[in-house]
N, C-alpha and C. Protein backbone atom coordinates (compact mmCIF):
# COMPACT_ATOMS: atom_id res chain seq x y z
N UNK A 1 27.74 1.75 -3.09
CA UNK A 1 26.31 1.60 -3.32
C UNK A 1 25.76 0.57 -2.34
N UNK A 2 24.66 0.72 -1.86
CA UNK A 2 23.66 0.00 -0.99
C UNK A 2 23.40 -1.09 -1.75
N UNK A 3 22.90 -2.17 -0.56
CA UNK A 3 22.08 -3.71 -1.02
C UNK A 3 21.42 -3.47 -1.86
N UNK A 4 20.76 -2.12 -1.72
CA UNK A 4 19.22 -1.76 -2.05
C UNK A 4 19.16 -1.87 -3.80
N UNK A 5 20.36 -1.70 -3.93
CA UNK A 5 20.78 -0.88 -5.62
C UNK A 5 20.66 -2.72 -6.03
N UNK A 6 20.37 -3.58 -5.74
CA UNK A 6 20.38 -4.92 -6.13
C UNK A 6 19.25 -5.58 -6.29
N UNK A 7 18.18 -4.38 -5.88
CA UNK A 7 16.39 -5.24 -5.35
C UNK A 7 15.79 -4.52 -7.09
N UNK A 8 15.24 -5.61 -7.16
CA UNK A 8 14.60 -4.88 -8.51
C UNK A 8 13.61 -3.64 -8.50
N UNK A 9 13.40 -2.83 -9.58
CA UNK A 9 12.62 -1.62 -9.12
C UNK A 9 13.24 -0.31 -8.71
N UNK A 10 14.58 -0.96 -7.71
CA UNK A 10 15.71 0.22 -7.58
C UNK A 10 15.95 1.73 -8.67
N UNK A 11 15.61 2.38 -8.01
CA UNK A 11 16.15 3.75 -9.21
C UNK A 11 17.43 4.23 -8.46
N UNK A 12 18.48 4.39 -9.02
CA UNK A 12 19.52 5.50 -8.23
C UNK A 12 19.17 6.63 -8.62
N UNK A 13 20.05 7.25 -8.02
CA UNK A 13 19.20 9.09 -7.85
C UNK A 13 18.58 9.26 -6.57
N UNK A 14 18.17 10.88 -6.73
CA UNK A 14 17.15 11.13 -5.88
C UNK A 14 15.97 10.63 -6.16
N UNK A 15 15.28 9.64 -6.72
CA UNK A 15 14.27 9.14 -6.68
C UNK A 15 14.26 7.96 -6.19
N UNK A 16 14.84 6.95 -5.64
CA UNK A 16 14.89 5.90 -5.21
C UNK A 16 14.27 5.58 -4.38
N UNK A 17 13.94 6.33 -3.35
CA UNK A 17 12.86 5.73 -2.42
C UNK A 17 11.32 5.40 -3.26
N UNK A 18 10.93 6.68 -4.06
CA UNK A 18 9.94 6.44 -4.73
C UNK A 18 9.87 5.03 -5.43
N UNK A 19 11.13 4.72 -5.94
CA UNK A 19 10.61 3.63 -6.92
C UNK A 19 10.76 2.61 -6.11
N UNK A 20 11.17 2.42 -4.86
CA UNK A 20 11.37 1.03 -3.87
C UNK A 20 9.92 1.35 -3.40
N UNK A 21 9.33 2.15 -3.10
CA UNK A 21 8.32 2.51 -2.78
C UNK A 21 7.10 1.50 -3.80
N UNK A 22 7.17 2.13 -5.01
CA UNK A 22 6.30 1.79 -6.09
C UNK A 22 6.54 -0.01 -6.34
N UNK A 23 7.80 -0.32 -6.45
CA UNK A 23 8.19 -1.84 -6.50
C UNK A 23 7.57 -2.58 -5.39
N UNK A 24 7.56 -1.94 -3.80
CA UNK A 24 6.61 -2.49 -3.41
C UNK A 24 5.13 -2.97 -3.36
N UNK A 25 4.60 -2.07 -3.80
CA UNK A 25 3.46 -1.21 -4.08
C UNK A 25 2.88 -2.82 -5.35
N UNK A 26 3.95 -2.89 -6.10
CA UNK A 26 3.74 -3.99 -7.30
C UNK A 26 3.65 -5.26 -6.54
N UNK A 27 4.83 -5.62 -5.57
CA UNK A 27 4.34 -6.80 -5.18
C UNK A 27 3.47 -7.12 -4.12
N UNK A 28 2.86 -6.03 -3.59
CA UNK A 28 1.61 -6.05 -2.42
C UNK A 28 0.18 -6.58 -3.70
N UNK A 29 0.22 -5.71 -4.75
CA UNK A 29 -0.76 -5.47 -5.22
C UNK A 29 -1.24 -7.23 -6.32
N UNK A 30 0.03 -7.55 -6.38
CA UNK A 30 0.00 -9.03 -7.01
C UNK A 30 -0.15 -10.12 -5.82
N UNK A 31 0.11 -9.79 -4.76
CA UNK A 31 -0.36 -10.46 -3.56
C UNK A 31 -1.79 -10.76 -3.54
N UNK A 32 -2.17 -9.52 -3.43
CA UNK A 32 -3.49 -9.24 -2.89
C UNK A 32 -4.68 -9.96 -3.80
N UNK A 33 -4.00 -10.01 -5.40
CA UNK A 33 -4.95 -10.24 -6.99
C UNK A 33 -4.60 -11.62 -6.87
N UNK A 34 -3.49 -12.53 -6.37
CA UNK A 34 -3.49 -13.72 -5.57
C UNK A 34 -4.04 -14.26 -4.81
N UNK A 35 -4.44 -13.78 -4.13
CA UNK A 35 -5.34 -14.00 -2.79
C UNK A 35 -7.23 -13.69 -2.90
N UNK A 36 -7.35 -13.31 -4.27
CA UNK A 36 -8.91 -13.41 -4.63
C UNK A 36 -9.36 -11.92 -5.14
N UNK A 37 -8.53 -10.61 -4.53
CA UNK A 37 -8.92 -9.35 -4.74
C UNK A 37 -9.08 -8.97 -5.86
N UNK A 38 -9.52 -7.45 -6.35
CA UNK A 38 -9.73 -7.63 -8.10
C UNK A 38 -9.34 -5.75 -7.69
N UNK A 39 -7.65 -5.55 -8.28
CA UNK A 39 -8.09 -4.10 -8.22
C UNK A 39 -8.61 -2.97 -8.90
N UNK A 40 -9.34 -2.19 -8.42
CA UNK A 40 -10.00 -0.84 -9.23
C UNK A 40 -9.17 0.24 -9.30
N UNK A 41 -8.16 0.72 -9.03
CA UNK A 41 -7.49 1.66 -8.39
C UNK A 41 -5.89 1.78 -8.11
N UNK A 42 -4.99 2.52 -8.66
CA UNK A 42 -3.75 2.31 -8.08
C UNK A 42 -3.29 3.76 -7.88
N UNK A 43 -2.84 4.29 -7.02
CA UNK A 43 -2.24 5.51 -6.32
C UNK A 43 -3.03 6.26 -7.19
N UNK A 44 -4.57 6.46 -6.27
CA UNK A 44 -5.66 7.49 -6.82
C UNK A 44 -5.20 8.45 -6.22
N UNK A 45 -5.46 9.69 -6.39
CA UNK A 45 -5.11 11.06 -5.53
C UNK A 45 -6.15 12.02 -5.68
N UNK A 46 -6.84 12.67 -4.64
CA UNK A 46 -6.90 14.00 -4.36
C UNK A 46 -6.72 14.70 -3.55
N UNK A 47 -7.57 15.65 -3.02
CA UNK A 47 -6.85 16.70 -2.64
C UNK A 47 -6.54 16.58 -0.73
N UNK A 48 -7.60 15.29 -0.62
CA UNK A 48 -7.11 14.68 0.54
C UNK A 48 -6.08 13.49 1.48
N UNK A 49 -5.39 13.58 -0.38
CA UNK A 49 -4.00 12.36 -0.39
C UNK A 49 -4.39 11.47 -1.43
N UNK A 50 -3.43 10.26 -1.41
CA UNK A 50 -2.89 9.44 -2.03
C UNK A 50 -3.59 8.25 -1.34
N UNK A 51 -4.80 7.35 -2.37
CA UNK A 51 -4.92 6.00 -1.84
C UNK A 51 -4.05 5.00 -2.84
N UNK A 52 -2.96 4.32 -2.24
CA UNK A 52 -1.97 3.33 -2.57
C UNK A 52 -2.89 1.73 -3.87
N UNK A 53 -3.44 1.25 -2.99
CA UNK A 53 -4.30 0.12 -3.65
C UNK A 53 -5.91 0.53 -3.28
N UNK A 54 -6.87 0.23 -3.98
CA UNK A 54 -8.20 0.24 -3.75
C UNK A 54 -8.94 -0.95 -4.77
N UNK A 55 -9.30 -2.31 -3.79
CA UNK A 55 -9.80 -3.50 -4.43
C UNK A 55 -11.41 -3.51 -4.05
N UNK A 56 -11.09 -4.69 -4.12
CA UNK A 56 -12.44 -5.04 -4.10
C UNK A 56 -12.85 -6.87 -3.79
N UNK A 57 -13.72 -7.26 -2.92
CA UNK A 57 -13.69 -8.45 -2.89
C UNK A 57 -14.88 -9.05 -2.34
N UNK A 58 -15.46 -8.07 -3.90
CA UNK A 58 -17.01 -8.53 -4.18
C UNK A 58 -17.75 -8.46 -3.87
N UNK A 59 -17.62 -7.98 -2.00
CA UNK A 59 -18.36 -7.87 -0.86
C UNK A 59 -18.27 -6.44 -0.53
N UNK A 60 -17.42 -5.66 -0.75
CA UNK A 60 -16.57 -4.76 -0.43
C UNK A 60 -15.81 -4.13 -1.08
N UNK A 61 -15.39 -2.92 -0.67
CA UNK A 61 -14.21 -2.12 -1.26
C UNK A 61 -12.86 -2.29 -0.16
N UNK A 62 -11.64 -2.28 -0.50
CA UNK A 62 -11.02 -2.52 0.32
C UNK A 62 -9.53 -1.34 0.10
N UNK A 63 -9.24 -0.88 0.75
CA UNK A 63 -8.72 0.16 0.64
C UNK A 63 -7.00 0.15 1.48
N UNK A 64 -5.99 -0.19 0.74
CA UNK A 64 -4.86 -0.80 1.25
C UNK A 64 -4.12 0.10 1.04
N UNK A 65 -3.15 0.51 2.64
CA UNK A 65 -1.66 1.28 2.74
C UNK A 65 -0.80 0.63 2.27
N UNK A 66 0.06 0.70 1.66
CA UNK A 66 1.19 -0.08 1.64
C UNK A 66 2.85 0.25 1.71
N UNK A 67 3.23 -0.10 2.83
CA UNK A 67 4.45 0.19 3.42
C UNK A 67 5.69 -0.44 3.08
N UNK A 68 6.20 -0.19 2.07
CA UNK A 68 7.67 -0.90 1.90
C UNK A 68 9.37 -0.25 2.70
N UNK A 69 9.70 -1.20 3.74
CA UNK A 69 10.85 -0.70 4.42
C UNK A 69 11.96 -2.35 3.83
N UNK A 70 13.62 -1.45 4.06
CA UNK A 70 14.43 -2.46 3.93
C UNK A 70 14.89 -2.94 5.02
N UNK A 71 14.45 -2.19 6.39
CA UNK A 71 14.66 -3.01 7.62
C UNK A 71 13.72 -3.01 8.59
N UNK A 72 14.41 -3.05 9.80
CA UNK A 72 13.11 -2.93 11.23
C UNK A 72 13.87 -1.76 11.83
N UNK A 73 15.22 -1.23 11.58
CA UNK A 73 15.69 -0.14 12.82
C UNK A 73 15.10 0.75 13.12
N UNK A 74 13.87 1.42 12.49
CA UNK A 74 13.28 2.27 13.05
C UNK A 74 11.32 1.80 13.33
N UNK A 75 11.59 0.21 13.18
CA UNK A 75 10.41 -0.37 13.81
C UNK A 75 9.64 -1.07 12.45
N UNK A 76 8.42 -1.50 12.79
CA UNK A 76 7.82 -2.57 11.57
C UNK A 76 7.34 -2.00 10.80
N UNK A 77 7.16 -1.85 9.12
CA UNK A 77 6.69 -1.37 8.80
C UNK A 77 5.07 -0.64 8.90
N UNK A 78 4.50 -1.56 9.44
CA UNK A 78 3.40 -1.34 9.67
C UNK A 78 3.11 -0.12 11.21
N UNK A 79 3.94 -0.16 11.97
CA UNK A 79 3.98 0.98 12.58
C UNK A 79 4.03 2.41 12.02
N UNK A 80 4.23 2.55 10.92
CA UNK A 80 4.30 3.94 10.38
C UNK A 80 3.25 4.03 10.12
N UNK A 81 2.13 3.62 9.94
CA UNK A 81 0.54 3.97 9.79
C UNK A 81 -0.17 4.25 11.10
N UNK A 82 0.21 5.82 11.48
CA UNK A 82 -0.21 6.79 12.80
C UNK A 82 -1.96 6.66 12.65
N UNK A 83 -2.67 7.18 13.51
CA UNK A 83 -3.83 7.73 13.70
C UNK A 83 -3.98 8.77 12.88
N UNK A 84 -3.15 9.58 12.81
CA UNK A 84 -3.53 10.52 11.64
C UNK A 84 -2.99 10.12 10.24
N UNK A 85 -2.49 9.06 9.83
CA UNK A 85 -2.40 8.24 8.57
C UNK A 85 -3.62 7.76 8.17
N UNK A 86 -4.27 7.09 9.37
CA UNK A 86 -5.32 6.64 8.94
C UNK A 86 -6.34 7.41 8.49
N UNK A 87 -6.37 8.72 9.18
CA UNK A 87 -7.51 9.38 9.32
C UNK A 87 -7.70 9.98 7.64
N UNK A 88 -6.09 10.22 6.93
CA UNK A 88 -6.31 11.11 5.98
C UNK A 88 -6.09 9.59 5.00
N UNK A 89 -6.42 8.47 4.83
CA UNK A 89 -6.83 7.63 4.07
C UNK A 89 -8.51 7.30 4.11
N UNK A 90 -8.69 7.32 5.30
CA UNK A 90 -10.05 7.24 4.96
C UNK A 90 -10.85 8.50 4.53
N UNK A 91 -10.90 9.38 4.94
CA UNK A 91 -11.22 10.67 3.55
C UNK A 91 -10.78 10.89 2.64
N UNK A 92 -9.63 10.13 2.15
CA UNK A 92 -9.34 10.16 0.71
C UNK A 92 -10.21 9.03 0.31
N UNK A 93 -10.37 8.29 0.82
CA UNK A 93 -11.34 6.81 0.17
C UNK A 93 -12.89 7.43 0.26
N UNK A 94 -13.35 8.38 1.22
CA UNK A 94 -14.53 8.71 1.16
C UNK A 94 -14.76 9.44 -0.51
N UNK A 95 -13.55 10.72 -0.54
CA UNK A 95 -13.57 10.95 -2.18
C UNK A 95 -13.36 10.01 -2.97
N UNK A 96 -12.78 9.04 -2.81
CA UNK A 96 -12.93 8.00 -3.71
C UNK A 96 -14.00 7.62 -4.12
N UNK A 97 -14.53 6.81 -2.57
CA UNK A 97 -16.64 6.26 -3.26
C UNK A 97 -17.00 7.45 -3.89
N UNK A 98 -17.36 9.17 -3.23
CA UNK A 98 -17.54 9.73 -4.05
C UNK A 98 -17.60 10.17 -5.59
N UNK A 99 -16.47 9.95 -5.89
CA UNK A 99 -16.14 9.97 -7.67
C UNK A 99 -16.65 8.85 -7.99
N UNK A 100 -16.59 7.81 -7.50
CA UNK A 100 -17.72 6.47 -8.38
C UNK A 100 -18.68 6.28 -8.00
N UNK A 101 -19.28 7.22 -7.34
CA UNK A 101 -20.64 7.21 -6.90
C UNK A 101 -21.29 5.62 -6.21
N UNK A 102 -20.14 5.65 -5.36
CA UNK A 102 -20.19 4.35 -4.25
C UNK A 102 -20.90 4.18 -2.60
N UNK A 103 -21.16 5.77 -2.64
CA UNK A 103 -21.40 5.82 -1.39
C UNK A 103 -22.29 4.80 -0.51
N UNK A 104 -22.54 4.22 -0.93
CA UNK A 104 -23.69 3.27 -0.59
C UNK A 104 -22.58 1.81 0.20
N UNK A 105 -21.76 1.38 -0.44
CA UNK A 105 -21.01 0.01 -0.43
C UNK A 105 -20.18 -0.01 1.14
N UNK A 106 -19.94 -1.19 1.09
CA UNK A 106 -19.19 -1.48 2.35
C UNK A 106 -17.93 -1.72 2.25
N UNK A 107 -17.12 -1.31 3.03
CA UNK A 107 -15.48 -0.93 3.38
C UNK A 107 -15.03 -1.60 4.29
N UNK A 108 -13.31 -1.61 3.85
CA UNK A 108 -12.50 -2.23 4.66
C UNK A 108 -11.21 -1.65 4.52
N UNK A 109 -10.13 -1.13 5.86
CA UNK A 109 -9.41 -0.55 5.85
C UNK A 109 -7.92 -1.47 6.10
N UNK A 110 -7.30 -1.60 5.04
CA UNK A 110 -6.32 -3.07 5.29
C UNK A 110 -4.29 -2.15 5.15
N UNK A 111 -3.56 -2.50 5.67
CA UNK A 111 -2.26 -2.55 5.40
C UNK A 111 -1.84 -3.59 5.09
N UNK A 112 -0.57 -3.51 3.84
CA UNK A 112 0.36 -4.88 3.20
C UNK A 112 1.63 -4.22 3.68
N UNK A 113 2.10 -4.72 4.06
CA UNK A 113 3.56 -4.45 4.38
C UNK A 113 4.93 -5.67 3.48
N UNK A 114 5.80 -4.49 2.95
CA UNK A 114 6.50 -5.45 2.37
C UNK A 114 8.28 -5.13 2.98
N UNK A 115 8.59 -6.09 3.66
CA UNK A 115 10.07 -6.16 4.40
C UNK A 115 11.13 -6.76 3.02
N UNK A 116 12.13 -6.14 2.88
CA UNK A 116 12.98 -6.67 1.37
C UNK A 116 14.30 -5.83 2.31
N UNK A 117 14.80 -7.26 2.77
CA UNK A 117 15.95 -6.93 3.16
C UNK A 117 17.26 -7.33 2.03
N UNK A 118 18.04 -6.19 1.98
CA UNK A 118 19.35 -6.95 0.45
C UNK A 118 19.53 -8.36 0.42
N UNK A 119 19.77 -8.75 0.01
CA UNK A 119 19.53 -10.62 -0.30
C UNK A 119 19.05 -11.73 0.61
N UNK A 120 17.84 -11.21 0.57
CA UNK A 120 16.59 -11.80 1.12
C UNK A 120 15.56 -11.99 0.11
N UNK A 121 14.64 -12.63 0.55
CA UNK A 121 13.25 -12.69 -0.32
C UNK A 121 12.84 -11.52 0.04
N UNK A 122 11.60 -10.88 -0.12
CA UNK A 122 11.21 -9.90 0.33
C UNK A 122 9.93 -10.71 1.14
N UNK A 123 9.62 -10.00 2.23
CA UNK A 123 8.53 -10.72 3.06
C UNK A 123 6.90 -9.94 3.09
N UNK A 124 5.82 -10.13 2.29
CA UNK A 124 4.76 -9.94 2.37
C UNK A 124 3.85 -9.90 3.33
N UNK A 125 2.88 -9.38 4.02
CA UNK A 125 2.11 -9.46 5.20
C UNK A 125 1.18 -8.52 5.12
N UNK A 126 -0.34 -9.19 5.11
CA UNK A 126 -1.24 -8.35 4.33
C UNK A 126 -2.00 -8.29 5.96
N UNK A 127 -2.89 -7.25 6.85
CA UNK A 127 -3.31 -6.99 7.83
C UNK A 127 -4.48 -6.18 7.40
N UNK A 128 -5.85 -7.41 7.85
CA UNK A 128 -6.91 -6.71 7.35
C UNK A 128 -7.64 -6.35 8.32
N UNK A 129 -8.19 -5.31 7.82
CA UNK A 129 -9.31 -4.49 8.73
C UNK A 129 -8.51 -4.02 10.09
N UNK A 130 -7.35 -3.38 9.49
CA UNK A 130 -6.02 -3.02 10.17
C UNK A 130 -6.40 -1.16 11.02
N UNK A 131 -7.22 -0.47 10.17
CA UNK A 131 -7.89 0.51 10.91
C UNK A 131 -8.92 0.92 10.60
């Protein structure tokens, strides 16, 4: 068994990425409610994807990827958020304001990236107005 099976949140099985996924997902989102944010939203979906976090900070809606990797070998986490990542988050956030009838408010497009290498801390890094 992997480091990984040691990080809390861990599922074995074929679901494990999901729940390292989601465990991240928890400590981006307690970051962020740390740092002043207030969230509305957790892995909303339609038919134009999956928005991860969607806060708010009073000023704004803020609309966060969040990338949990256990290393760098295939680069930073935050590199996996392509041009066309972005593209199909922000029309999922457009249906978003839509359903709360937000269209009006002002936006911000942010990535948290969370690095959790096996017995390490896990490392947080929130990048705003990232696309």
């Amino acid at each position: 068994m992997t480091g990984l099976a040691r990080l809390p949140g861990y599922e074995a099985g074929a679901h494990w990425r999901r729940g390292f996924g989601r465990w991240g997902e928890e400590l981006a989102a307690g970051y962020l409610q740390r740092s002043g944010l207030v969230l509305l939203s957790r892995n909303w979906s339609c038919r134009e994807g999956e928005l991860d976090l969607v806060l708010t900070d009073r000023a704004r809606v803020v609309f966060c990827e969040v990338k949990t990797r256990s290393g760098t070998e295939y680069g930073l986490p935050s590199e996996t958020v392509t041009p066309e990542k972005a593209e199909r988050v922000r029309r999922a956030a457009e249906q978003w304001l839509r359903a709360f009838r937000l269209g009006w408010c002002r936006t911000r497009y942010d990535v948290v990236t969370v690095l959790a290498r096996p017995g390490e801390r896990p490392s947080v890094r929130h990048l705003e107005a990232a696309f």
